[in-house]
PDB file of N, CA and C in Angstrom:
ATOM      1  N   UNK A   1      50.928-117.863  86.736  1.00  0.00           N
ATOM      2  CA  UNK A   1      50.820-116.665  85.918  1.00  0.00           C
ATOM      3  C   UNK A   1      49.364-116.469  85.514  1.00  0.00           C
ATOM      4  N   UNK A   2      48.759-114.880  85.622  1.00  0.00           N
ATOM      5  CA  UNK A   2      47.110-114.790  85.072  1.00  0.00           C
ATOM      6  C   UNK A   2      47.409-113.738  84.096  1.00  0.00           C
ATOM      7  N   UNK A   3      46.572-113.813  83.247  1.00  0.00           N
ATOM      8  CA  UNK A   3      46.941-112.678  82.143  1.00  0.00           C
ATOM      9  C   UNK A   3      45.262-112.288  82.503  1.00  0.00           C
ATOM     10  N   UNK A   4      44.875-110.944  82.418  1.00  0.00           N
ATOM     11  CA  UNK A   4      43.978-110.077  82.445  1.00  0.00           C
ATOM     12  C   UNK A   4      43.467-109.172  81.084  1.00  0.00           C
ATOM     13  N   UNK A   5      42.830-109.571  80.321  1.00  0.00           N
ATOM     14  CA  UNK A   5      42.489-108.965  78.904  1.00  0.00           C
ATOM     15  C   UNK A   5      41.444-107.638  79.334  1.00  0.00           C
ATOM     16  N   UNK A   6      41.895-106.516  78.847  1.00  0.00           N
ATOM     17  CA  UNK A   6      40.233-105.787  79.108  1.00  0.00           C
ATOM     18  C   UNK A   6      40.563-104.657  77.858  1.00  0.00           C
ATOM     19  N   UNK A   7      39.617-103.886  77.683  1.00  0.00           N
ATOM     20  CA  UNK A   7      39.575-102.927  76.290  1.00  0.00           C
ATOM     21  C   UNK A   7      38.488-102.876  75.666  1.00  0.00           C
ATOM     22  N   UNK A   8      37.916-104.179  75.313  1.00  0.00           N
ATOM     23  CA  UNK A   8      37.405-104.215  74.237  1.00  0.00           C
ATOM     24  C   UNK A   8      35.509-103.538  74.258  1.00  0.00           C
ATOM     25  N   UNK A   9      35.213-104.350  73.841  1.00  0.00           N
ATOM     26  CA  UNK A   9      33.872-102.893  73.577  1.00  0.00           C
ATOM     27  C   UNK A   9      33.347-102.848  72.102  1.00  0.00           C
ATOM     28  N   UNK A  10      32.041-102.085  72.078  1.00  0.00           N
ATOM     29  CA  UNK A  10      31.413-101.790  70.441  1.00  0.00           C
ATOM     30  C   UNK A  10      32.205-100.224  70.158  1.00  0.00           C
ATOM     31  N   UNK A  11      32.672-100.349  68.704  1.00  0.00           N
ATOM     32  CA  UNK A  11      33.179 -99.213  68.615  1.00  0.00           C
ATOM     33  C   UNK A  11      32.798 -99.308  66.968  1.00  0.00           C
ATOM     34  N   UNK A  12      33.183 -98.073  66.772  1.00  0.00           N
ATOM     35  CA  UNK A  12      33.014 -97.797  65.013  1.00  0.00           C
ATOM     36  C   UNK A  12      34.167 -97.989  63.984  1.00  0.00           C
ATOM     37  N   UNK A  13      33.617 -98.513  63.190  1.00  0.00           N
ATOM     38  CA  UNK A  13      34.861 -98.347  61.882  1.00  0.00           C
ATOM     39  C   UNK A  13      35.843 -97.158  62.167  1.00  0.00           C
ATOM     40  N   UNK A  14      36.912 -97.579  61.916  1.00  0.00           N
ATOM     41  CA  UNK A  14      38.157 -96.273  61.726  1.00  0.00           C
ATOM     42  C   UNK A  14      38.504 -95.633  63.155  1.00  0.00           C
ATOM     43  N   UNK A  15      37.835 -96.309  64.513  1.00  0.00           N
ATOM     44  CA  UNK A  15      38.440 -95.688  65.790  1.00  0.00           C
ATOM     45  C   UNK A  15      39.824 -96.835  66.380  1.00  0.00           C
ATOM     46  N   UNK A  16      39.685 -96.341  67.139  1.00  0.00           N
ATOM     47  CA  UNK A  16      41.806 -96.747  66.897  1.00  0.00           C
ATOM     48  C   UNK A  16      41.645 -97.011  68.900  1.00  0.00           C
ATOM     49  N   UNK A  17      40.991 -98.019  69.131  1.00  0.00           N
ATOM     50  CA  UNK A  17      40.511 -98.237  71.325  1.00  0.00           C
ATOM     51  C   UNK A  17      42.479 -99.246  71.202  1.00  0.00           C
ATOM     52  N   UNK A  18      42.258 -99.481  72.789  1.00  0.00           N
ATOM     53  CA  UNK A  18      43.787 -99.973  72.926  1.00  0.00           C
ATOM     54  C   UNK A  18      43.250-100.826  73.933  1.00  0.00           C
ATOM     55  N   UNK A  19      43.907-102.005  73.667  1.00  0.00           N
ATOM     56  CA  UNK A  19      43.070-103.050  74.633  1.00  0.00           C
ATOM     57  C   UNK A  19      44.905-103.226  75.571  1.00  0.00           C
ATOM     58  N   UNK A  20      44.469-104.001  76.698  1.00  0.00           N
ATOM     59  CA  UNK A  20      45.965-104.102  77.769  1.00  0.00           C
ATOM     60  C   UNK A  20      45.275-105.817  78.154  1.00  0.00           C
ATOM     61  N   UNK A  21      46.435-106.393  79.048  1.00  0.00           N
ATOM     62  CA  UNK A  21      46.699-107.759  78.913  1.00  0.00           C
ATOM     63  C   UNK A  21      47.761-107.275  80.144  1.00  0.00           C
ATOM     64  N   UNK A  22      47.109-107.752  81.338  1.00  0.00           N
ATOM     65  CA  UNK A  22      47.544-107.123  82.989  1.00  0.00           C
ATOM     66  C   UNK A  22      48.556-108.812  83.414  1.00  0.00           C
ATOM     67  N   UNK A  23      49.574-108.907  83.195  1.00  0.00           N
ATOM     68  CA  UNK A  23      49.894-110.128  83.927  1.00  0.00           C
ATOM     69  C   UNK A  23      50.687-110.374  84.934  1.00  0.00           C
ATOM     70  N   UNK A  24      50.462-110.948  86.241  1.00  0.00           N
ATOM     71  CA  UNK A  24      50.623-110.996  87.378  1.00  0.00           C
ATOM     72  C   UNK A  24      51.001-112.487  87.736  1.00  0.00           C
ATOM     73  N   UNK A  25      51.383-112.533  88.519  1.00  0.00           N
ATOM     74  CA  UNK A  25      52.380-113.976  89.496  1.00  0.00           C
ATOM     75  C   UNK A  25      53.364-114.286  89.022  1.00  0.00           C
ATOM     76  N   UNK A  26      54.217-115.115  88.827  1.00  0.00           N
ATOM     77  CA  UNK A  26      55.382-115.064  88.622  1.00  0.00           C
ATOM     78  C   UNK A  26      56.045-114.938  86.802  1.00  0.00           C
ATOM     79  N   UNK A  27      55.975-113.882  86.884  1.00  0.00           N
ATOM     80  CA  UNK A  27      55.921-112.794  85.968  1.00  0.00           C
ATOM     81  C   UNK A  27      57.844-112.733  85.603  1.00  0.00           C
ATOM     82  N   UNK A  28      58.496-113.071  86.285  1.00  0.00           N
ATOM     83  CA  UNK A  28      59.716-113.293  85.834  1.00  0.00           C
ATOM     84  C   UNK A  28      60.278-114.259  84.898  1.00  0.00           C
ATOM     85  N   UNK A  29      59.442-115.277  85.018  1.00  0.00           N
ATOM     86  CA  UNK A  29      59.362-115.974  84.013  1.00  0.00           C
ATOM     87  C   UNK A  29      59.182-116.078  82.117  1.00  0.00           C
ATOM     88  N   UNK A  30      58.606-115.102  82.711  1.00  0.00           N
ATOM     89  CA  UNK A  30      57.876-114.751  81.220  1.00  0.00           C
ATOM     90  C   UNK A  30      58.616-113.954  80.005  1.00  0.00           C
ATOM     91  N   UNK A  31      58.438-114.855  79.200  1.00  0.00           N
ATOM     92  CA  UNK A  31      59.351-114.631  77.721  1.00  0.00           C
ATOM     93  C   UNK A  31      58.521-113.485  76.588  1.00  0.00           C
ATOM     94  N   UNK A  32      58.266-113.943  75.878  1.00  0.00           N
ATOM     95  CA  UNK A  32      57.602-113.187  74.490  1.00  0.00           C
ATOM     96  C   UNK A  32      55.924-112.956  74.656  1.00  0.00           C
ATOM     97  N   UNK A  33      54.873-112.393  74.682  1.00  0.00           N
ATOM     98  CA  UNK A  33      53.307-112.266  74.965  1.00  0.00           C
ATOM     99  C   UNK A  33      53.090-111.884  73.912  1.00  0.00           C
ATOM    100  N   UNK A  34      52.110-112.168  73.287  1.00  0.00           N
ATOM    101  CA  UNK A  34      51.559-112.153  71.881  1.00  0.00           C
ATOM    102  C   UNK A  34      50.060-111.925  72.053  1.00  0.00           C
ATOM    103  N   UNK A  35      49.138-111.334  70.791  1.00  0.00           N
ATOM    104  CA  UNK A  35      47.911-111.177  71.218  1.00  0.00           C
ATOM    105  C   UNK A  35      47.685-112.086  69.837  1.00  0.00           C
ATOM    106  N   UNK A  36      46.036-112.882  70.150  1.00  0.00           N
ATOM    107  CA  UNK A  36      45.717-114.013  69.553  1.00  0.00           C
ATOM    108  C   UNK A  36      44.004-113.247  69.302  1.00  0.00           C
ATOM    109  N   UNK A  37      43.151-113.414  68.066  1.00  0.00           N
ATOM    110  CA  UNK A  37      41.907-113.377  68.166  1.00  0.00           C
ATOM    111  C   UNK A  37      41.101-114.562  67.450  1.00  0.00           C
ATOM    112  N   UNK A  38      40.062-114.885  67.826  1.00  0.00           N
ATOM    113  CA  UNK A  38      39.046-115.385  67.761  1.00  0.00           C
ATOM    114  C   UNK A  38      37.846-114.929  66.640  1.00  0.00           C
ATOM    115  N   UNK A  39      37.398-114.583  65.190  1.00  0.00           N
ATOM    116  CA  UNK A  39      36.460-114.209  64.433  1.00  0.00           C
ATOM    117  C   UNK A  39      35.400-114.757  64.535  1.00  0.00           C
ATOM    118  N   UNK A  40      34.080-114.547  64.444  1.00  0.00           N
ATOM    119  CA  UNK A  40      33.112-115.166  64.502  1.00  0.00           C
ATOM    120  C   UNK A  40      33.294-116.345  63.319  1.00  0.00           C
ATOM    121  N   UNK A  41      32.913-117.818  64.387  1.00  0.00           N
ATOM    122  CA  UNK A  41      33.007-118.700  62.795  1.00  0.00           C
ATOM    123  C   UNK A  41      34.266-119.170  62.407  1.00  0.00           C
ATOM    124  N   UNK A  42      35.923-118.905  62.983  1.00  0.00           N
ATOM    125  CA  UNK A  42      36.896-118.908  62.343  1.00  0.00           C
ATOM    126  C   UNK A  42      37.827-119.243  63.660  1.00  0.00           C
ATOM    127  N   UNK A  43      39.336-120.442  63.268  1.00  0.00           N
ATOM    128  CA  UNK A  43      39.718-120.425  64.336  1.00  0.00           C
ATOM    129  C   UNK A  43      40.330-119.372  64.957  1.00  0.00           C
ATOM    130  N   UNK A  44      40.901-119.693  66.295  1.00  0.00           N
ATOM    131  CA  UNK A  44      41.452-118.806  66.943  1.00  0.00           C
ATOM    132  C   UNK A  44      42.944-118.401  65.718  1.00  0.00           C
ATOM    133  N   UNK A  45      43.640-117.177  65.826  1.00  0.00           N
ATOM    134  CA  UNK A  45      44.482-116.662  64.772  1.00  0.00           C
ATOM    135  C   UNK A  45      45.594-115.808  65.755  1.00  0.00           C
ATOM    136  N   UNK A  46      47.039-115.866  65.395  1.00  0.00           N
ATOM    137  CA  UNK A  46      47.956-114.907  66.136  1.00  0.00           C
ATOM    138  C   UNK A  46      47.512-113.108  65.231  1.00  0.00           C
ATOM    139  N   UNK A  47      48.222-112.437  66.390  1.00  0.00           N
ATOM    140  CA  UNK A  47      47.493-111.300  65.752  1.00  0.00           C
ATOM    141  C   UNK A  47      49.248-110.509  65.923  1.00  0.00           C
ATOM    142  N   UNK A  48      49.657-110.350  66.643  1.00  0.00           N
ATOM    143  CA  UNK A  48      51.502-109.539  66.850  1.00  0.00           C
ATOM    144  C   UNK A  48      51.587-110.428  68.514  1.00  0.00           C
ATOM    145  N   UNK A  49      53.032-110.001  68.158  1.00  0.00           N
ATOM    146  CA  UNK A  49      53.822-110.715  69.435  1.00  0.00           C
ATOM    147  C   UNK A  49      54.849-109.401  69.724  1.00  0.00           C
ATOM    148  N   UNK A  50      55.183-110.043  71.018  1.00  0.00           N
ATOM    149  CA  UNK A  50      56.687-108.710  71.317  1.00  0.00           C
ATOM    150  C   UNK A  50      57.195-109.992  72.494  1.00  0.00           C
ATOM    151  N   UNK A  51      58.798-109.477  72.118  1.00  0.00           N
ATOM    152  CA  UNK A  51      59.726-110.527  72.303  1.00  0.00           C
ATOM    153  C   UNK A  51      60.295-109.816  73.739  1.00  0.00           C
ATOM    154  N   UNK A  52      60.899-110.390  74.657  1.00  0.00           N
ATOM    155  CA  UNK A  52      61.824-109.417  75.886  1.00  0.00           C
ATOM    156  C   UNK A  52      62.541-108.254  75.723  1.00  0.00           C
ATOM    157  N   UNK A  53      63.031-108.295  74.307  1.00  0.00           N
ATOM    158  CA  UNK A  53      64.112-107.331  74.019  1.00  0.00           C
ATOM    159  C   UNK A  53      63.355-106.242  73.192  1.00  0.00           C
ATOM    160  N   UNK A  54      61.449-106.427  72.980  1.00  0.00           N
ATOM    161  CA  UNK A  54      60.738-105.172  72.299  1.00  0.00           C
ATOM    162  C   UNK A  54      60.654-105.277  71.147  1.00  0.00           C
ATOM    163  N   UNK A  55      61.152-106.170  70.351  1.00  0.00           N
ATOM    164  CA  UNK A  55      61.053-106.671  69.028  1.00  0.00           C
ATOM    165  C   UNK A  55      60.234-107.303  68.595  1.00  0.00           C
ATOM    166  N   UNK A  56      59.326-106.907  67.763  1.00  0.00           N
ATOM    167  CA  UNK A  56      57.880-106.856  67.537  1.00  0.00           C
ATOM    168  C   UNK A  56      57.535-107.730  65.769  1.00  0.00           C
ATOM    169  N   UNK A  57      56.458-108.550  66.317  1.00  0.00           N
ATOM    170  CA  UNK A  57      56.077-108.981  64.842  1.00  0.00           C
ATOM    171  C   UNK A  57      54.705-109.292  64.494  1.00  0.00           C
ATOM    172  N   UNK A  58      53.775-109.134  63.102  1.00  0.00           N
ATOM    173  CA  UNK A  58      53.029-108.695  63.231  1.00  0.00           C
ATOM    174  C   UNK A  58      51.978-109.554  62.109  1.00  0.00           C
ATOM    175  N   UNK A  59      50.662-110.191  62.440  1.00  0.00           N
ATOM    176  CA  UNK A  59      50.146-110.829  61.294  1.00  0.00           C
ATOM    177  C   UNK A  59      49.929-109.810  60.329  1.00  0.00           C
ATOM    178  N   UNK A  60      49.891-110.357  58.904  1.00  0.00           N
ATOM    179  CA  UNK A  60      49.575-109.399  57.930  1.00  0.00           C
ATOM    180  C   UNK A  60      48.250-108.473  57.587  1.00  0.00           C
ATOM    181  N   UNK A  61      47.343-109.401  57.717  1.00  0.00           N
ATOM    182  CA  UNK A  61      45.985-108.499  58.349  1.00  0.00           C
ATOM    183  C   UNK A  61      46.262-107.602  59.103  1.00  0.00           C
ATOM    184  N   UNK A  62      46.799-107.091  59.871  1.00  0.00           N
ATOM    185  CA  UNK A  62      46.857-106.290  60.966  1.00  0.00           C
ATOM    186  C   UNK A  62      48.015-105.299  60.894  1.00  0.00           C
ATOM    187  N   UNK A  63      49.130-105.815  60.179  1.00  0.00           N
ATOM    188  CA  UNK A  63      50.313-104.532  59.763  1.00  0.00           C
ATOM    189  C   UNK A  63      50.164-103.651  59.813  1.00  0.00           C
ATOM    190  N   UNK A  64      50.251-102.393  60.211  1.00  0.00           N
ATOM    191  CA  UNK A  64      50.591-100.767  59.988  1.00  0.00           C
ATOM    192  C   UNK A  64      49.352-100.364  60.455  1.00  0.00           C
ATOM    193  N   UNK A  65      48.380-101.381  60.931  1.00  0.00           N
ATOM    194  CA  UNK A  65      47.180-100.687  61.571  1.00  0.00           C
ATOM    195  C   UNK A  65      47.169-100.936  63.114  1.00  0.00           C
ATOM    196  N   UNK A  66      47.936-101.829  63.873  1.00  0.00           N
ATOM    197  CA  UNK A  66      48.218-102.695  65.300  1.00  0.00           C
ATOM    198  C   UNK A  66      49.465-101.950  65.800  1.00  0.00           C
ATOM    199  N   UNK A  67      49.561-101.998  66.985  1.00  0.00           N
ATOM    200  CA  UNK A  67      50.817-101.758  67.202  1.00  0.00           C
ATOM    201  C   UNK A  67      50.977-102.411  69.012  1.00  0.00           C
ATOM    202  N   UNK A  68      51.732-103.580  68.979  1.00  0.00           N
ATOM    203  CA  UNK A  68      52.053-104.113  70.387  1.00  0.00           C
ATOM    204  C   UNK A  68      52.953-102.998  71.226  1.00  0.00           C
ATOM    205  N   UNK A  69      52.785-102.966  72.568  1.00  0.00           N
ATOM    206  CA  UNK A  69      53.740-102.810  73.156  1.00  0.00           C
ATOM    207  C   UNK A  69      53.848-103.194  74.298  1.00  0.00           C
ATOM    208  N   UNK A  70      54.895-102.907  75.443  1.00  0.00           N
ATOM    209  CA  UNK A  70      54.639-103.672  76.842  1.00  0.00           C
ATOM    210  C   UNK A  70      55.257-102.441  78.093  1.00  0.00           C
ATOM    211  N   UNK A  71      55.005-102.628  78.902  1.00  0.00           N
ATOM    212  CA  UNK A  71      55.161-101.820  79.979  1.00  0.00           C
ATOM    213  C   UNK A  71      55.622-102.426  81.174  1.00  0.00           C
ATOM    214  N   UNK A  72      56.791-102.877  81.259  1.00  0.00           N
ATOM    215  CA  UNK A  72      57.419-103.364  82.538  1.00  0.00           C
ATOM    216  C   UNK A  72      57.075-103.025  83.665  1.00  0.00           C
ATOM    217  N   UNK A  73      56.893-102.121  84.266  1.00  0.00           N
ATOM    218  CA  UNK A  73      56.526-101.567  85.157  1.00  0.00           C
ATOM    219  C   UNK A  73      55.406-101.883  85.838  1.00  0.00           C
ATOM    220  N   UNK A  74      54.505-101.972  84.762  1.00  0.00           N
ATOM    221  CA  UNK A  74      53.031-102.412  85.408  1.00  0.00           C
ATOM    222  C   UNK A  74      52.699-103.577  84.446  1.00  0.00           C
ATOM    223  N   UNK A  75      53.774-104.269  84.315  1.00  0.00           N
ATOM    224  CA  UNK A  75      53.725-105.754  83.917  1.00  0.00           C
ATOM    225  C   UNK A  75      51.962-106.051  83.087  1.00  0.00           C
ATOM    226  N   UNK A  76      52.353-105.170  81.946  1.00  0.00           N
ATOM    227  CA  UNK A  76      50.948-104.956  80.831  1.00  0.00           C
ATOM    228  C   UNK A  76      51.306-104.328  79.316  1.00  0.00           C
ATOM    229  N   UNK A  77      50.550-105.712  78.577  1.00  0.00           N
ATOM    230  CA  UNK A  77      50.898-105.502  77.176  1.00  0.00           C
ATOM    231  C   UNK A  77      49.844-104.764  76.943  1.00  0.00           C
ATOM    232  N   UNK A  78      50.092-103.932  75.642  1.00  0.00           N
ATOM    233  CA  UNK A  78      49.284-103.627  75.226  1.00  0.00           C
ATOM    234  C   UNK A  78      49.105-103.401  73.645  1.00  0.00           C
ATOM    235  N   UNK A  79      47.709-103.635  73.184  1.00  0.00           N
ATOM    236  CA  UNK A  79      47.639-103.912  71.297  1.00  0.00           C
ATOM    237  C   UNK A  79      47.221-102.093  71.145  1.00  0.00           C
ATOM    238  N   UNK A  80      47.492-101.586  70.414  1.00  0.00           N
ATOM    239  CA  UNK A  80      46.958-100.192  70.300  1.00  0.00           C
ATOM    240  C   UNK A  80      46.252-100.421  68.346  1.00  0.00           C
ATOM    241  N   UNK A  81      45.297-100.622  68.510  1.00  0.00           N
ATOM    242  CA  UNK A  81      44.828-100.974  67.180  1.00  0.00           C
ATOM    243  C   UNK A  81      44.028 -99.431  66.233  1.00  0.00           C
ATOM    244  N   UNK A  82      43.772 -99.532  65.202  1.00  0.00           N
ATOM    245  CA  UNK A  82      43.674 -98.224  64.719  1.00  0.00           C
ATOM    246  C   UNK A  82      43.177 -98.571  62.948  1.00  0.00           C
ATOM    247  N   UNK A  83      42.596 -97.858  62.878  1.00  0.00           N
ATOM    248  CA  UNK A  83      41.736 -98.124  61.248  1.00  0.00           C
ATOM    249  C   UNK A  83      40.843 -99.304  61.530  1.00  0.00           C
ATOM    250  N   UNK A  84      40.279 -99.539  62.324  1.00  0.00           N
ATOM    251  CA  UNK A  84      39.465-100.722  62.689  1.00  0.00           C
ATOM    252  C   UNK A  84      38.651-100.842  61.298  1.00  0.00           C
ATOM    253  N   UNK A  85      38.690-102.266  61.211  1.00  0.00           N
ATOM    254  CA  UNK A  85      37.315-102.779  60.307  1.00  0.00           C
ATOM    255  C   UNK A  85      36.437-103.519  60.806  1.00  0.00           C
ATOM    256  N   UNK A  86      35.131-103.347  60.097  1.00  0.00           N
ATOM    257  CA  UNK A  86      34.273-104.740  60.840  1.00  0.00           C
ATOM    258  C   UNK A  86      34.804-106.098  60.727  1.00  0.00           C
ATOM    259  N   UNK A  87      35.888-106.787  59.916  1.00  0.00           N
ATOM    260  CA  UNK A  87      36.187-108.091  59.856  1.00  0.00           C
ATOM    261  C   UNK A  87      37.346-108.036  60.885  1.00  0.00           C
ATOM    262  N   UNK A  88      37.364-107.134  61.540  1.00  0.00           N
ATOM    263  CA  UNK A  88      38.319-106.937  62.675  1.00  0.00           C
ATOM    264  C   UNK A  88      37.432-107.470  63.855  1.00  0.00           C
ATOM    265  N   UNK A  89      36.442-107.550  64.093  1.00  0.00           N
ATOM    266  CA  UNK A  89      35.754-107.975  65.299  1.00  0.00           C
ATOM    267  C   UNK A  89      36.011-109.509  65.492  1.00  0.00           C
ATOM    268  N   UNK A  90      36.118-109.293  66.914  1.00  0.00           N
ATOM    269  CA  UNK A  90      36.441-110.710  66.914  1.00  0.00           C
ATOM    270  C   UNK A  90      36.823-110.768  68.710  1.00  0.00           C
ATOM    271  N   UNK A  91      36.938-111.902  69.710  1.00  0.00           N
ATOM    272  CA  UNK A  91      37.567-111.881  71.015  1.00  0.00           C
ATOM    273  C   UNK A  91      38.830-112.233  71.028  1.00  0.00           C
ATOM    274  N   UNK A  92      39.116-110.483  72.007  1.00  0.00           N
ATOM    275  CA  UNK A  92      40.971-110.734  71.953  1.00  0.00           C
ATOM    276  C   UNK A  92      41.451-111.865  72.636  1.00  0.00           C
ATOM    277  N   UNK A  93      42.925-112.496  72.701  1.00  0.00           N
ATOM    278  CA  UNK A  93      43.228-112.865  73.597  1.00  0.00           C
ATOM    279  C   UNK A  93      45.016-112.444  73.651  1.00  0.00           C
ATOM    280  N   UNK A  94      45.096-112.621  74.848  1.00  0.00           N
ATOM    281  CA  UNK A  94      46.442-112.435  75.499  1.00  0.00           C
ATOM    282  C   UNK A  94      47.051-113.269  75.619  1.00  0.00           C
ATOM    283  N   UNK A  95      48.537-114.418  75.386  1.00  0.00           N
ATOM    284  CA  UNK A  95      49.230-115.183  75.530  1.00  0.00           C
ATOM    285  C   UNK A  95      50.481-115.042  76.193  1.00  0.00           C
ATOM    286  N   UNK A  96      50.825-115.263  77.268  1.00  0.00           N
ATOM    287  CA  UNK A  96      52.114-115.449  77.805  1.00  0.00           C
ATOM    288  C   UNK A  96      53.057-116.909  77.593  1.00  0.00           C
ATOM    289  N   UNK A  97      53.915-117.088  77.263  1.00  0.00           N
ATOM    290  CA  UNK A  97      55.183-117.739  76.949  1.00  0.00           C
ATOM    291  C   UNK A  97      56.324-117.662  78.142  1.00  0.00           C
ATOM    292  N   UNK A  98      56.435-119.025  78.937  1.00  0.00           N
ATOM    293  CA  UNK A  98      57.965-119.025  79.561  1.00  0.00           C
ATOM    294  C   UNK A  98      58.471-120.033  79.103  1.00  0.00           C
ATOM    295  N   UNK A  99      59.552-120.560  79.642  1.00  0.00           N
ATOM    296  CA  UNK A  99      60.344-121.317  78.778  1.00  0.00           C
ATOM    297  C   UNK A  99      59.562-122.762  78.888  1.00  0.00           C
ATOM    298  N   UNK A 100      58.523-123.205  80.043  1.00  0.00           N
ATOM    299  CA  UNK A 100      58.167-124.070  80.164  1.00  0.00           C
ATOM    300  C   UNK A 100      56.735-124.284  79.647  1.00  0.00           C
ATOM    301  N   UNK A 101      56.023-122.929  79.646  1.00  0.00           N
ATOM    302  CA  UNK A 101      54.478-123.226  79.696  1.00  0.00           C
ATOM    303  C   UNK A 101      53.815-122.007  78.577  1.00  0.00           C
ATOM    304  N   UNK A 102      52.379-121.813  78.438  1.00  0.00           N
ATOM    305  CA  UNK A 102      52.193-121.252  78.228  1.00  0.00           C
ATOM    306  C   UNK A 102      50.541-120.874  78.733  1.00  0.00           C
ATOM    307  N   UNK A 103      50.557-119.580  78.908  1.00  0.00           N
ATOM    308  CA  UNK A 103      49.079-119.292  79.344  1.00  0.00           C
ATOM    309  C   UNK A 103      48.317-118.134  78.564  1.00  0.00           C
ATOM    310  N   UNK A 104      47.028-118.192  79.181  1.00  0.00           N
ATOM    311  CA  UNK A 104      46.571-117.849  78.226  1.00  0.00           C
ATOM    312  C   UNK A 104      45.164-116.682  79.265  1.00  0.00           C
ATOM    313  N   UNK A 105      44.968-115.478  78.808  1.00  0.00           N
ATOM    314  CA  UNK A 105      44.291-114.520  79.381  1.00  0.00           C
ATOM    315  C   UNK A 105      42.727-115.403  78.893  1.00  0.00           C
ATOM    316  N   UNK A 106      41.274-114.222  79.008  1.00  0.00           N
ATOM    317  CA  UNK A 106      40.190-115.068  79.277  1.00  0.00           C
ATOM    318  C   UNK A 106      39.218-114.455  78.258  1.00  0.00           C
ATOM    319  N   UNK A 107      40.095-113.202  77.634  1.00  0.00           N
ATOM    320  CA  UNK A 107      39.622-112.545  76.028  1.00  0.00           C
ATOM    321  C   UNK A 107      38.611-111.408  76.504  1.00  0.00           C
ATOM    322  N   UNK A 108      38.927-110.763  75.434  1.00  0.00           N
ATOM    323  CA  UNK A 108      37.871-109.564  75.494  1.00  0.00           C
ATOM    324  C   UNK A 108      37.373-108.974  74.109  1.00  0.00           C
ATOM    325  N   UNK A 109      35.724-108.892  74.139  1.00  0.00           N
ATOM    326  CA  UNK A 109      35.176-109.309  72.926  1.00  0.00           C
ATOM    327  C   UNK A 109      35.161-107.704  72.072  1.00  0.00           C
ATOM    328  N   UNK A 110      35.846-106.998  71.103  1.00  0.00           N
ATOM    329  CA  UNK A 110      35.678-106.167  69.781  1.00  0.00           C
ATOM    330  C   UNK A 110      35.117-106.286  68.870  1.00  0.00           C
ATOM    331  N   UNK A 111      33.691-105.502  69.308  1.00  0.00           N
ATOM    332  CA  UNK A 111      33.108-105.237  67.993  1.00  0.00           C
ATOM    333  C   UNK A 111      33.130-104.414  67.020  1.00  0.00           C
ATOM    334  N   UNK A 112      33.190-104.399  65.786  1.00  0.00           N
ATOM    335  CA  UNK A 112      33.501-103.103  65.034  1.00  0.00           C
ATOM    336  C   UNK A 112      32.242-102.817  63.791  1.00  0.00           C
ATOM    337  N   UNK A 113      31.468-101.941  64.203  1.00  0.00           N
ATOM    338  CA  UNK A 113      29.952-101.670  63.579  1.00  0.00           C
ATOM    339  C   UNK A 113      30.712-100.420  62.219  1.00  0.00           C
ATOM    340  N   UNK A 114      30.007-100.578  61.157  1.00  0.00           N
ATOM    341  CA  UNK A 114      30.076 -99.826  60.026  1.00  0.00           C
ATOM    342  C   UNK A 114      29.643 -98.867  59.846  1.00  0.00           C
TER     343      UNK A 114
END
């Protein structure tokens, strides 16, 4: 399994970019994908997850401003983030979950300037 992170970018306070998480090979496997970030200085942190059945959960930092979703079709999650802050910057990452393993995409870095 490869997870593919891309989106990210310098952007401004209060723009709302949508980062995707492309995952490919044996992709049947795969249970719940969650997005994880990285802060400058701070460990890595879960950020929302979405479960097989679309059922979604969400760190509290990030509530009502994030929104996961996934796209079967073209086997790609995606974070749709929105009210950005600068303590929002940070490198995304993508996590896949099967029942045996877990992997992990290669991040993509959000900056958020004031």
């Amino acid at each position: 399994v490869q997870l593919q992170a891309s989106g990210g970018g310098l952007v401004q306070a209060g723009e709302s970019p949508k980062l995707a998480c492309a995952v490919s090979g044996s992709t049947s496997y795969i249970r719940h994908v969650a997005w994880y970030r990285q802060r400058p200085g701070q460990e890595r942190e879960w950020v929302a997850r979405i479960d097989p059945g679309g059922s979604t959960s969400y760190a509290d930092s990030v509530k009502g401003r994030f929104t996961i979703s996934r796209d079967y079709a073209k086997m790609t999650v995606y974070l749709q983030m929105s009210s950005l802050r600068p303590e929002d910057t940070a490198v995304y990452y993508c996590k896949a979950y099967s029942v045996a393993s877990e992997y992990w995409g290669q991040g993509t870095l959000v900056t958020v300037s004031s």
